[in-house]
C-alpha atoms as a PDB file:
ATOM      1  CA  UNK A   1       0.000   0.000   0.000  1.00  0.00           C
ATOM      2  CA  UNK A   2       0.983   3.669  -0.926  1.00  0.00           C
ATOM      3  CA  UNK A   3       1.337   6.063   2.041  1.00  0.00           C
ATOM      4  CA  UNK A   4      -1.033   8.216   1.061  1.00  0.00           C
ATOM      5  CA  UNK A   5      -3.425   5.183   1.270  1.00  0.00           C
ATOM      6  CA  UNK A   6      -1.843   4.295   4.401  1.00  0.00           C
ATOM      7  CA  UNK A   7      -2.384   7.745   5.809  1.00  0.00           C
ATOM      8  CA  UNK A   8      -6.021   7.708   4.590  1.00  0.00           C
ATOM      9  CA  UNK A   9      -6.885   4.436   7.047  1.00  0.00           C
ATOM     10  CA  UNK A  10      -4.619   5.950   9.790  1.00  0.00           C
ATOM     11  CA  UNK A  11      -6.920   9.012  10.170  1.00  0.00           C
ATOM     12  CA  UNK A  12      -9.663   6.774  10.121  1.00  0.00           C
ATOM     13  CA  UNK A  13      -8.120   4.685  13.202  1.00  0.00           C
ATOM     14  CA  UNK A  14      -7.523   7.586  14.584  1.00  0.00           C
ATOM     15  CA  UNK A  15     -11.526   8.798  14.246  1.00  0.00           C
ATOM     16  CA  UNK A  16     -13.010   5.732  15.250  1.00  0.00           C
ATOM     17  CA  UNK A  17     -10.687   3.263  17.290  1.00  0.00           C
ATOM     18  CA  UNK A  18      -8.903   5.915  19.386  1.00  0.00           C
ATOM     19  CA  UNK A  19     -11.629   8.287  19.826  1.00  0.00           C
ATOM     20  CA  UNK A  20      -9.715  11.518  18.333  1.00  0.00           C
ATOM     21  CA  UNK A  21     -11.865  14.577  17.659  1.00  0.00           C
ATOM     22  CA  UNK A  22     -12.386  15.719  13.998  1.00  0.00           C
ATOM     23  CA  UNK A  23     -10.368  18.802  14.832  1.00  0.00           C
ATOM     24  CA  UNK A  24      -7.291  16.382  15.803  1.00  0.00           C
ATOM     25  CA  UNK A  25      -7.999  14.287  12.978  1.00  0.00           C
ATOM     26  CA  UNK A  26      -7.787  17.339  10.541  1.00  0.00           C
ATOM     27  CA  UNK A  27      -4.637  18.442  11.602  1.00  0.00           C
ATOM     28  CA  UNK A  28      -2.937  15.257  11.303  1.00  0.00           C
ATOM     29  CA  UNK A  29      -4.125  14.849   7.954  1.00  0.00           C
ATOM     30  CA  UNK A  30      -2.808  18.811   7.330  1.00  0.00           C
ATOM     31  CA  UNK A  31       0.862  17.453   8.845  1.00  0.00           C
ATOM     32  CA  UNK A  32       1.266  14.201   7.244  1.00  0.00           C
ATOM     33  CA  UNK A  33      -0.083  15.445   3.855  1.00  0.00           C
ATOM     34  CA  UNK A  34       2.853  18.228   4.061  1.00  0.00           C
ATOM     35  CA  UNK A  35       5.374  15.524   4.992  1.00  0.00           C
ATOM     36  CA  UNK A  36       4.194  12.806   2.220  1.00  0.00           C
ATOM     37  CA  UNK A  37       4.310  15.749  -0.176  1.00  0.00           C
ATOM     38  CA  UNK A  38       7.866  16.792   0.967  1.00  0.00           C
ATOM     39  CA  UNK A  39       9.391  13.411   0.692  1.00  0.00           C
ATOM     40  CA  UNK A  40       8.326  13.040  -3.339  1.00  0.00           C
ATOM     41  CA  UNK A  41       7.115   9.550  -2.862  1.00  0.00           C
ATOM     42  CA  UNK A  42       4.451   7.259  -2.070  1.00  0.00           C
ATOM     43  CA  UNK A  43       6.445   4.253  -0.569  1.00  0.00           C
ATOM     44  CA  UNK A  44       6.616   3.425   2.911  1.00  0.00           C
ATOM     45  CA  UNK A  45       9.663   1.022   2.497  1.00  0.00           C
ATOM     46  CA  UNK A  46      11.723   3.701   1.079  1.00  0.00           C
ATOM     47  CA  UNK A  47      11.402   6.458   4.364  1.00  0.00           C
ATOM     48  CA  UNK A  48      14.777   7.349   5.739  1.00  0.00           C
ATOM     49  CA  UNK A  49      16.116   9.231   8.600  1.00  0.00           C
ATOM     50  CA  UNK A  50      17.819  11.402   5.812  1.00  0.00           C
ATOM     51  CA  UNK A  51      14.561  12.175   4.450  1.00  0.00           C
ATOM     52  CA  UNK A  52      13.262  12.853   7.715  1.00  0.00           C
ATOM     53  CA  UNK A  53      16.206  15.301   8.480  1.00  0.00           C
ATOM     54  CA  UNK A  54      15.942  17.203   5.505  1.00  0.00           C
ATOM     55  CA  UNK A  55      12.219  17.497   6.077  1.00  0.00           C
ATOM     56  CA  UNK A  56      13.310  18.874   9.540  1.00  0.00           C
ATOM     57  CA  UNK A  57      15.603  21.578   7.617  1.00  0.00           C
ATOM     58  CA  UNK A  58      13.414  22.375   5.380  1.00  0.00           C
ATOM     59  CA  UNK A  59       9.950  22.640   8.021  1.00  0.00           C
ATOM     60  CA  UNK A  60      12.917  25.155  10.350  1.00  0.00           C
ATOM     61  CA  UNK A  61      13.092  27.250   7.491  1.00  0.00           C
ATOM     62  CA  UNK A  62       9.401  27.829   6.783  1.00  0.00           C
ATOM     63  CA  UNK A  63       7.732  31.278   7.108  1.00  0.00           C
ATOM     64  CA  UNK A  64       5.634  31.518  10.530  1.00  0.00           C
ATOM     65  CA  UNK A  65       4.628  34.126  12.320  1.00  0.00           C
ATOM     66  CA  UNK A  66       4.562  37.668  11.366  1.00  0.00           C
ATOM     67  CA  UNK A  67       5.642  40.312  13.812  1.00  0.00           C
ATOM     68  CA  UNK A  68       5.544  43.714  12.470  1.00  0.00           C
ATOM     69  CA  UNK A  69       7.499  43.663   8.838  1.00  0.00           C
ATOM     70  CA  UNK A  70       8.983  40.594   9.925  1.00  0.00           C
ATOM     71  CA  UNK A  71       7.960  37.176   9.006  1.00  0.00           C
ATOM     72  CA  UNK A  72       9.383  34.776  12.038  1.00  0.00           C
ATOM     73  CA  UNK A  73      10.485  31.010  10.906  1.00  0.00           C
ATOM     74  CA  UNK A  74       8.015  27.955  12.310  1.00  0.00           C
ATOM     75  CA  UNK A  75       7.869  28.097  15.851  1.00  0.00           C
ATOM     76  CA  UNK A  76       9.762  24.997  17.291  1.00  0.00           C
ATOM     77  CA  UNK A  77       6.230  23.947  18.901  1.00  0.00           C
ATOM     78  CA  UNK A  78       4.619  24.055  15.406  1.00  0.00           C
ATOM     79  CA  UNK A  79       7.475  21.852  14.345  1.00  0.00           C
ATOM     80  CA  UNK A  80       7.056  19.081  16.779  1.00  0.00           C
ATOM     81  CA  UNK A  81       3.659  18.896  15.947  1.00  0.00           C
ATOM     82  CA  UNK A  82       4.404  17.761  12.731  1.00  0.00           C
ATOM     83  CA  UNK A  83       6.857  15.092  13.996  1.00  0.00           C
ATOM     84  CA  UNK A  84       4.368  13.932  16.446  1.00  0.00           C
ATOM     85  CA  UNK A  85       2.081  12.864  14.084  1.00  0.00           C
ATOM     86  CA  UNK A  86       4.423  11.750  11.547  1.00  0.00           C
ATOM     87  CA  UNK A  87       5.974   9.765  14.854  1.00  0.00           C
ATOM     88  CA  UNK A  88       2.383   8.383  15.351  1.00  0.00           C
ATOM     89  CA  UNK A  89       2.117   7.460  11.610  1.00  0.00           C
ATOM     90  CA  UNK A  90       4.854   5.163  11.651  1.00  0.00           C
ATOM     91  CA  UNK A  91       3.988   3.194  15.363  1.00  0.00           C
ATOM     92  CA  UNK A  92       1.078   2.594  13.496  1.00  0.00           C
ATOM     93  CA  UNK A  93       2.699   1.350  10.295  1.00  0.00           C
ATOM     94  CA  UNK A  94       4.519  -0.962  12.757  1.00  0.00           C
ATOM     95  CA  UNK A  95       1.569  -1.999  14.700  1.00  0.00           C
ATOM     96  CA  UNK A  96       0.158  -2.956  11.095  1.00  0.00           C
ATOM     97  CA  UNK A  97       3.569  -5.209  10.991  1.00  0.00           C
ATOM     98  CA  UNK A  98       4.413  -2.317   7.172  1.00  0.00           C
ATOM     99  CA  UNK A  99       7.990  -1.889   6.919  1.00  0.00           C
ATOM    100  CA  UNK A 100       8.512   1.524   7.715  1.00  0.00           C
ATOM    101  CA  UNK A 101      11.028   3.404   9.480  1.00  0.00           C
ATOM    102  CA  UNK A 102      11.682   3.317  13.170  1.00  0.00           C
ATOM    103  CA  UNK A 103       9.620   5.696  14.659  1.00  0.00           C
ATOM    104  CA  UNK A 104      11.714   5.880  18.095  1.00  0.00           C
ATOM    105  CA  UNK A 105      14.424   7.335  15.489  1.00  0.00           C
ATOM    106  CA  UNK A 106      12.219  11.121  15.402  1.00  0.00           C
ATOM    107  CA  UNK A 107      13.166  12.691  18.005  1.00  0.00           C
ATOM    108  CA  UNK A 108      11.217  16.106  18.572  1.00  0.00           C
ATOM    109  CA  UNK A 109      12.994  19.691  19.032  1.00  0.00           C
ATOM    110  CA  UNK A 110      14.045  21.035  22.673  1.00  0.00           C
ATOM    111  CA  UNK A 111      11.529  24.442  22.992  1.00  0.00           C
ATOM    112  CA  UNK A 112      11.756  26.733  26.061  1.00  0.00           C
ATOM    113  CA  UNK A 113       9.143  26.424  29.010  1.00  0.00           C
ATOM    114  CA  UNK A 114       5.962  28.030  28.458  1.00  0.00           C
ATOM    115  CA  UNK A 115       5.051  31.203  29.768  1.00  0.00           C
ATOM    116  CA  UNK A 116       1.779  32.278  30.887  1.00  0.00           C
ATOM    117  CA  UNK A 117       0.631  35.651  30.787  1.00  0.00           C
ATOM    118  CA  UNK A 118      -2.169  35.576  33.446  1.00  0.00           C
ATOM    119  CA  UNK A 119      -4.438  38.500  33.897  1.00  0.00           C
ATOM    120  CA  UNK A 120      -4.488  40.048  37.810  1.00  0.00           C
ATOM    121  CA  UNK A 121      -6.692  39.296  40.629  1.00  0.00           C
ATOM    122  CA  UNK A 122      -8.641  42.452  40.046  1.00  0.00           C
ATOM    123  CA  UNK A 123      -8.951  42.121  36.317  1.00  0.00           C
ATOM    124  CA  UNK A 124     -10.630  38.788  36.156  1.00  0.00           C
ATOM    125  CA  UNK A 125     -13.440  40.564  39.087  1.00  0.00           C
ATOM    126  CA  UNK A 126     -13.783  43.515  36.225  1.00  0.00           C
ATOM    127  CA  UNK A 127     -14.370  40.988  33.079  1.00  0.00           C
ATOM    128  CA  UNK A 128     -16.701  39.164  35.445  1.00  0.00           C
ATOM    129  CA  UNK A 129     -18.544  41.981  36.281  1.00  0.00           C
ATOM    130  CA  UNK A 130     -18.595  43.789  32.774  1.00  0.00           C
ATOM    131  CA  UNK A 131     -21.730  42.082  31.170  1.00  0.00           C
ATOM    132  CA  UNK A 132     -25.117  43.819  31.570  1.00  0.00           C
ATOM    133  CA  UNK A 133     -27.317  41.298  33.217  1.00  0.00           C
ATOM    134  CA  UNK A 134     -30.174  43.180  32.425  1.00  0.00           C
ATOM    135  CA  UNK A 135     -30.263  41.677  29.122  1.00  0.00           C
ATOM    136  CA  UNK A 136     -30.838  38.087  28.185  1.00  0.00           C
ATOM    137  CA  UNK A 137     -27.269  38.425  26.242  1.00  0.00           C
ATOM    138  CA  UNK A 138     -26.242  39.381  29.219  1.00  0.00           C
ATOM    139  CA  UNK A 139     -27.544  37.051  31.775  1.00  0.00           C
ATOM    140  CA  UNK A 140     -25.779  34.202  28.970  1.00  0.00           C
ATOM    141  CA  UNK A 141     -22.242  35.642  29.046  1.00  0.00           C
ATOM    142  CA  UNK A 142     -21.923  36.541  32.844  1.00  0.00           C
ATOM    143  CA  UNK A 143     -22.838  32.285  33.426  1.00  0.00           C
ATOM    144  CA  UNK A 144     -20.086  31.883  30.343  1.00  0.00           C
ATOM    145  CA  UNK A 145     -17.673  33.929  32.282  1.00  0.00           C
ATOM    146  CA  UNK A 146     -18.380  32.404  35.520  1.00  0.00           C
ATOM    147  CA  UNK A 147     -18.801  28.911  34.780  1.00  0.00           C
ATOM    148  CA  UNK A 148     -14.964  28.738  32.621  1.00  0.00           C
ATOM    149  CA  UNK A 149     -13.558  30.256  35.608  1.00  0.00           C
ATOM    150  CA  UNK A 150     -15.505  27.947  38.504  1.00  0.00           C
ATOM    151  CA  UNK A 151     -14.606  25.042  36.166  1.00  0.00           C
ATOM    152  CA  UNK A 152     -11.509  25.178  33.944  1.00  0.00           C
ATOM    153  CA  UNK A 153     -13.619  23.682  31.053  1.00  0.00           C
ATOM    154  CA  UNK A 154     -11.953  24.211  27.784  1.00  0.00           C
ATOM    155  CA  UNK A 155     -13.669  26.173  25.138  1.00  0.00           C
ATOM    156  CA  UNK A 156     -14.860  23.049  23.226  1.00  0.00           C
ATOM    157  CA  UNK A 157     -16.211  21.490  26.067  1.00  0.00           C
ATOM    158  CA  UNK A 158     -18.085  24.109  27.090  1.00  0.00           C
ATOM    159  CA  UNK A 159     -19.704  24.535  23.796  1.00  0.00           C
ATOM    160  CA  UNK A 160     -20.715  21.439  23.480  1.00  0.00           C
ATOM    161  CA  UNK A 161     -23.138  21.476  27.001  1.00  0.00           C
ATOM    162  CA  UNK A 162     -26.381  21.087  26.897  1.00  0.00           C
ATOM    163  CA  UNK A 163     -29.066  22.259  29.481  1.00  0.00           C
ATOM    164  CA  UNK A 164     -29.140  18.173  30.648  1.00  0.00           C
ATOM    165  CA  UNK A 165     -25.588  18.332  31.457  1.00  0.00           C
ATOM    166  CA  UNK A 166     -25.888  20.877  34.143  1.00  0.00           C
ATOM    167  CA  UNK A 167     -27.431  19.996  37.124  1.00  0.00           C
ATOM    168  CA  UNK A 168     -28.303  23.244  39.214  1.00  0.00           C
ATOM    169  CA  UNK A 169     -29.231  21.179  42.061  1.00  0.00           C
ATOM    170  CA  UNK A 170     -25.856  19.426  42.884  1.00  0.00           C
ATOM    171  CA  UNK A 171     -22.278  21.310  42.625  1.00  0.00           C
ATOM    172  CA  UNK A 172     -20.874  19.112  40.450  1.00  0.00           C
ATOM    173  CA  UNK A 173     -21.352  18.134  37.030  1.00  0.00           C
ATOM    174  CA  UNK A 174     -19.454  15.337  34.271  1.00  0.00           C
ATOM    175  CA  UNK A 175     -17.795  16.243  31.276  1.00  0.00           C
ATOM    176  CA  UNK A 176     -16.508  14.607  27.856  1.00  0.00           C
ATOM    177  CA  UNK A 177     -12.667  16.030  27.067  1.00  0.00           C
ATOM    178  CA  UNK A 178      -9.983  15.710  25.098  1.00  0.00           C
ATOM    179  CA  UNK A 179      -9.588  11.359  24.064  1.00  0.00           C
ATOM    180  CA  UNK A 180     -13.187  10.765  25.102  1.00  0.00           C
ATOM    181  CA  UNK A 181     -12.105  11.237  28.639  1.00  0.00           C
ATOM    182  CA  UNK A 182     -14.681  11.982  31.048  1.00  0.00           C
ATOM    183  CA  UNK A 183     -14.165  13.835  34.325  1.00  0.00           C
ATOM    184  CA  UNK A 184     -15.797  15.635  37.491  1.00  0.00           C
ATOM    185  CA  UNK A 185     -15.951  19.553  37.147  1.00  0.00           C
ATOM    186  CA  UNK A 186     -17.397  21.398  40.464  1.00  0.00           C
ATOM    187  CA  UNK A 187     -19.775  24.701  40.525  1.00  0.00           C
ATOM    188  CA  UNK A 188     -18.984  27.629  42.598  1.00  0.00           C
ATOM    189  CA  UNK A 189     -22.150  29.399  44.321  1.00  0.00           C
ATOM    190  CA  UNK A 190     -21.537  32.297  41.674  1.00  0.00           C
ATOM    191  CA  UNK A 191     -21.248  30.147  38.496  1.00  0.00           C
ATOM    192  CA  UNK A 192     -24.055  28.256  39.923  1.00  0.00           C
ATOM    193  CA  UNK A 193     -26.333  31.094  40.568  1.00  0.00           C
ATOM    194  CA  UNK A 194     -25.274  32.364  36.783  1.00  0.00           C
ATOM    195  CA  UNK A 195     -26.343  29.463  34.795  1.00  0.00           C
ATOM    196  CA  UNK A 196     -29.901  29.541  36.785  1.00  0.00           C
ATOM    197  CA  UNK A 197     -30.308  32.953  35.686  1.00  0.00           C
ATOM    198  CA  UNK A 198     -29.719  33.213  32.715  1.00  0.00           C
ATOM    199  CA  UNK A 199     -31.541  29.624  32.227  1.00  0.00           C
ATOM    200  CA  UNK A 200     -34.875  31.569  33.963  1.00  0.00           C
ATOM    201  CA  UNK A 201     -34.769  34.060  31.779  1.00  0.00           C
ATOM    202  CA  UNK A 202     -34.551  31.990  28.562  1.00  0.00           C
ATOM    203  CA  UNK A 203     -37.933  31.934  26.541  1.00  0.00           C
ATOM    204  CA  UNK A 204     -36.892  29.143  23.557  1.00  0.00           C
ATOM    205  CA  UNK A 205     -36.615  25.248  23.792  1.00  0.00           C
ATOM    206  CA  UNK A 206     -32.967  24.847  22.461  1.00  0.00           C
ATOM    207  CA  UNK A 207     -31.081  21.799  23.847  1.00  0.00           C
ATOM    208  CA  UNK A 208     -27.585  23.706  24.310  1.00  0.00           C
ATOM    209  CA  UNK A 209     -26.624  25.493  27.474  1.00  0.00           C
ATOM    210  CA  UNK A 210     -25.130  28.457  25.546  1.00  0.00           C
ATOM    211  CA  UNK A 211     -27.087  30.082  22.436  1.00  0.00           C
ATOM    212  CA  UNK A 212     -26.454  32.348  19.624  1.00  0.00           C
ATOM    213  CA  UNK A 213     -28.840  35.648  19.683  1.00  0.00           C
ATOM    214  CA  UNK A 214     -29.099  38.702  17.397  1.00  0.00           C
ATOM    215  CA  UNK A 215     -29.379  38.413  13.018  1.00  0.00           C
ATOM    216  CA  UNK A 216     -26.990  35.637  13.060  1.00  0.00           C
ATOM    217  CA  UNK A 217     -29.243  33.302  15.383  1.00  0.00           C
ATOM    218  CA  UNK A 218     -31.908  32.076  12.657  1.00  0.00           C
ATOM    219  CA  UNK A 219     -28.546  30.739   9.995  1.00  0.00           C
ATOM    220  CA  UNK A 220     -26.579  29.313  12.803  1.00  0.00           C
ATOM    221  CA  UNK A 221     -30.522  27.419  13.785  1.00  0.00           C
ATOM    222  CA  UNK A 222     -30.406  26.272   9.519  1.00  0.00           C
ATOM    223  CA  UNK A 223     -26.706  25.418   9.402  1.00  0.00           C
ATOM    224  CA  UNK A 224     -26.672  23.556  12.797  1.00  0.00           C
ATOM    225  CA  UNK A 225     -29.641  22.724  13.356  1.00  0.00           C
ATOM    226  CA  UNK A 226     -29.902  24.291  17.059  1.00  0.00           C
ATOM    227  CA  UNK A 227     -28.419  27.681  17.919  1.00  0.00           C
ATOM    228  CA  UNK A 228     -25.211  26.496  19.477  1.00  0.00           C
ATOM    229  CA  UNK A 229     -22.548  29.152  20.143  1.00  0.00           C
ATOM    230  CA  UNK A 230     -19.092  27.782  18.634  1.00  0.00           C
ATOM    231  CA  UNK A 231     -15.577  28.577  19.811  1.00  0.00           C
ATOM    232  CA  UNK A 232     -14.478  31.137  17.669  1.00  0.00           C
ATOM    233  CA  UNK A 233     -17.529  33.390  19.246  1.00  0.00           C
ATOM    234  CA  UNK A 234     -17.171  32.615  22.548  1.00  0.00           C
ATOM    235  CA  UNK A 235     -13.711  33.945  22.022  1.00  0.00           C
ATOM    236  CA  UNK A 236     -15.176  37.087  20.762  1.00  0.00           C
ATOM    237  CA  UNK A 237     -17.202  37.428  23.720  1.00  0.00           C
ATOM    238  CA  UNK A 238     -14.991  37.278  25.947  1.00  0.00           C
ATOM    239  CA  UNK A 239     -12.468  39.234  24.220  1.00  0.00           C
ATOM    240  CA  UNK A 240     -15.169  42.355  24.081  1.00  0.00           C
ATOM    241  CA  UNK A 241     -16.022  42.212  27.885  1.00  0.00           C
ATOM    242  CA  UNK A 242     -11.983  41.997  27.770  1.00  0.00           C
ATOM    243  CA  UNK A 243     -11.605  45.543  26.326  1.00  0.00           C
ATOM    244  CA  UNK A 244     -14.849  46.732  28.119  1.00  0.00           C
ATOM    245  CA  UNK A 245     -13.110  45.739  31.423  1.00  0.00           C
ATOM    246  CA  UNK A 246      -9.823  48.092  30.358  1.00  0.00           C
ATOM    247  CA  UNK A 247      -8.104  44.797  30.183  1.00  0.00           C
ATOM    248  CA  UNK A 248      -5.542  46.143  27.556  1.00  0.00           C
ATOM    249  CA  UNK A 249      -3.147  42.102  27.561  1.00  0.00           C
ATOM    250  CA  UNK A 250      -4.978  39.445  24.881  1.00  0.00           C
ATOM    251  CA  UNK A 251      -7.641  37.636  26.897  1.00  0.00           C
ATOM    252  CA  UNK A 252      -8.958  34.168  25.646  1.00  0.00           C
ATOM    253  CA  UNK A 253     -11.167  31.017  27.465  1.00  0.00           C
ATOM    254  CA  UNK A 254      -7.763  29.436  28.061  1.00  0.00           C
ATOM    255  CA  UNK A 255      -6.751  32.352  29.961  1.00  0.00           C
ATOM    256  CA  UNK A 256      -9.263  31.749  32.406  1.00  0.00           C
ATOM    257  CA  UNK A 257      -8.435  27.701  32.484  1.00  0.00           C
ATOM    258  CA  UNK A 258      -5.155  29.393  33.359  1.00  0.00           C
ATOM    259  CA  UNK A 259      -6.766  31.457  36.104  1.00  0.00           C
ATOM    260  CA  UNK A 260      -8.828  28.442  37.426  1.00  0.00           C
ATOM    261  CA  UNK A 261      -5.606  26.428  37.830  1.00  0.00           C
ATOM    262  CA  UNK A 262      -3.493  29.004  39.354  1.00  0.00           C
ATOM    263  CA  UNK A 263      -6.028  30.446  41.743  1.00  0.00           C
ATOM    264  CA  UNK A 264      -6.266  26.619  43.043  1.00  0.00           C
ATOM    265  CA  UNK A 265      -2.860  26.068  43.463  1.00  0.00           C
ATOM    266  CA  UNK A 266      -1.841  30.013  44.829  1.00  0.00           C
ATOM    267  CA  UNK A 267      -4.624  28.707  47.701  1.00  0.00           C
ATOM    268  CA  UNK A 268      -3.109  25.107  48.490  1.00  0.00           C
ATOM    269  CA  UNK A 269      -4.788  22.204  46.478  1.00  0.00           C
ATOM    270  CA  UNK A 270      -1.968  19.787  45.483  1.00  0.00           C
ATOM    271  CA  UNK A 271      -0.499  19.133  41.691  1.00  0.00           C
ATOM    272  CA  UNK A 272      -2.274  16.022  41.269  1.00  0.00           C
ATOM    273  CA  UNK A 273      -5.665  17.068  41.979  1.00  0.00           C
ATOM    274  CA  UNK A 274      -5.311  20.238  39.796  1.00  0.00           C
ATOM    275  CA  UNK A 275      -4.310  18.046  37.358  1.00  0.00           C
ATOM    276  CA  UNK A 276      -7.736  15.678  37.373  1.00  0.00           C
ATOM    277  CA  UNK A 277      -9.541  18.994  37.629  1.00  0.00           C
ATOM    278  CA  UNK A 278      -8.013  20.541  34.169  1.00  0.00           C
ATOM    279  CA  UNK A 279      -8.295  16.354  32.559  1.00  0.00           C
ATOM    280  CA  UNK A 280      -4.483  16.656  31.879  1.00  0.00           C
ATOM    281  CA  UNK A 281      -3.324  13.039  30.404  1.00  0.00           C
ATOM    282  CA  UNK A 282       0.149  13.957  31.838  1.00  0.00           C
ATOM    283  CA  UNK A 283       1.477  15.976  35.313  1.00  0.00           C
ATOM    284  CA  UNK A 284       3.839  17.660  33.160  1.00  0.00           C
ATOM    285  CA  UNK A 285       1.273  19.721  31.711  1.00  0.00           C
ATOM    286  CA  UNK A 286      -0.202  20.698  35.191  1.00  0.00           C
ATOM    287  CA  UNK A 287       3.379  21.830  36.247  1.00  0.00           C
ATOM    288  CA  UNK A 288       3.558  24.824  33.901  1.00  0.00           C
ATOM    289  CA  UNK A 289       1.691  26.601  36.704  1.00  0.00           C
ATOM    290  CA  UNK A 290       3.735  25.591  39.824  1.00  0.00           C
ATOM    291  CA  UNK A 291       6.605  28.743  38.868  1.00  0.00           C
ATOM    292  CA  UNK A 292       3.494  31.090  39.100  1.00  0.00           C
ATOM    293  CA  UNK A 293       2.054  29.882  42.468  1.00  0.00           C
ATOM    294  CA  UNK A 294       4.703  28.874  44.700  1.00  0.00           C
ATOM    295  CA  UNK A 295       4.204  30.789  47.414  1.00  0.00           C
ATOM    296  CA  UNK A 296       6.349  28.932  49.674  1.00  0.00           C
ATOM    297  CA  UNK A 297       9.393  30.094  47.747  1.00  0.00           C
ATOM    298  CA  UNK A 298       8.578  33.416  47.716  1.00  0.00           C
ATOM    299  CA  UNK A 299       7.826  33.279  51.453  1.00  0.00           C
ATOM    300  CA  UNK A 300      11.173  31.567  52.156  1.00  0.00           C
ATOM    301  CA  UNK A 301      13.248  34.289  49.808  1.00  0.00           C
ATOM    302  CA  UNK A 302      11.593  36.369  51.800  1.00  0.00           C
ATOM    303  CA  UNK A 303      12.527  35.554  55.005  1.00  0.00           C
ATOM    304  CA  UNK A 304      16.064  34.602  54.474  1.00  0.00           C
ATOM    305  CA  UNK A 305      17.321  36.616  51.517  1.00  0.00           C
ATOM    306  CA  UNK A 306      19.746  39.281  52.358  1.00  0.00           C
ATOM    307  CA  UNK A 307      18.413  42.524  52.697  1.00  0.00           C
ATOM    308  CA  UNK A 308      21.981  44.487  52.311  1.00  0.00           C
END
């Protein structure tokens, strides 16, 4: 079998046996597409860890990001992402007992720690406070607002709640992630309190938690078939009540994932909990936030830290 056809039943194990959302699905298809067009041919005998380091070269020298009149190279994170899922590719080649090469031969590219750019203490209160609950608009993005930052849900998974889902008479709720994972999520009294208002003041019979209103409602209802708000406008949401707050730093739904964890572990919860609170598959992902929240080092520089 070619590669291409190779790649073609690949996604589809990826869709149905391992449970990967058509988002993931689509951007392995975008990577190995690039690679299988890079390497000139179809055969899966023929890879080599040449090919695959002059693929490397070649994905380094790409145009990325452009900052000002400058267009950056791929970002090293971008670049791994394509060697992940070539990486994948090929353990499934072998899996499939297809000559291929070794997959533990990719190694992926060293990048820096992440940084997080966290908004304060007293700008999350003002983008919590900036919608205008006197409106039904209103009433729907306060219980957004409240309920990312009670939960830590990511954007997708909080799209995809319906008005089941939620049930205002407990404090907890469960949740379908990333990998078909499902997980516990508690309600503050605040986010809880949101989502019944803005619930009590709804007047249609949608299924989904969160709704589209204004022109745009009725061809989201045609398209969709309900009136679902996607990703890309909650991120506009918030990103208005952002700028209406005088928050002047980029503000996203992640951002306040970010704030959930850190507020938790700034007041004491422990790594691993935070870490079955956000659904992360691995620790290492909870433990970009531990240089942000240690309080205990601060405390002891502090107290022992010359103050000549």
């Amino acid at each position: 079998m070619t590669l291409t056809e190779l790649k073609r039943r690949f996604l589809e194990y990826l869709e149905i046996e391992k449970g990967r959302s058509v988002r993931t699905v689509e951007n392995y298809d975008h990577y190995l597409t690039r690679f299988i067009s890079y390497v000139k041919h179809d055969n899966p005998q023929k890879l080599s860890e040449n090919e695959v380091r002059e693929y490397r070269l070649w994905l380094n020298r790409q145009p990325g990001t452009k900052v000002g009149r400058v267009t950056e190279t791929l970002k090293r994170k971008t670049q791994n992402y394509h060697l992940i899922a070539l990486r994948a590719f090929l353990k499934y080649l072998r899996k499939c007992d297809i000559e291929s090469l070794n997959p533990e031969r990719i190694e992926l590219a060293k990048v820096g720690e992440r940084e997080l750019d966290l908004i304060s203490a007293q700008e999350l209160k003002r983008l919590l406070d900036a919608p205008n609950i006197k409106t039904e608009a209103g009433l729907r993005d306060r219980a957004i607002l409240e309920l990312l930052f009670s939960t830590g849900l990511r954007v997708s998974e909080l799209c995809a709640l319906s008005q089941e889902d939620v049930d205002l008479s407990r404090d907890e709720f469960s949740v379908r992630g990333k990998g078909e994972k499902v997980r516990v999520v508690f309600l503050s009294d605040a986010a809880k309190e949101s989502v019944r208002a803005y619930l009590k003041a709804r007047k249609d019979f949608d299924d989904a938690l969160f709704i589209q209103y204004g022109k745009n409602a009725e061809g989201t209802k045609q398209k969709n078939g309900d009136l679902r708000l996607t990703p890309r406008s909650i991120q506009r949401i918030i990103k208005r009540y952002a700028t209406l707050a005088g928050i002047t730093r980029k503000v996203t739904p992640h951002k306040l994932r970010h704030s959930f964890a850190t507020d938790l572990l700034s007041n004491g919860a422990d790594l691993r909990s935070v870490q079955a609170l956000l659904g992360h598959a691995n620790i290492a992902t909870t433990q970009i936030y531990t240089h942000v929240t240690d309080k205990h080092l601060r405390d002891i520089h502090k107290k022992f830290h010359s103050r000549r």
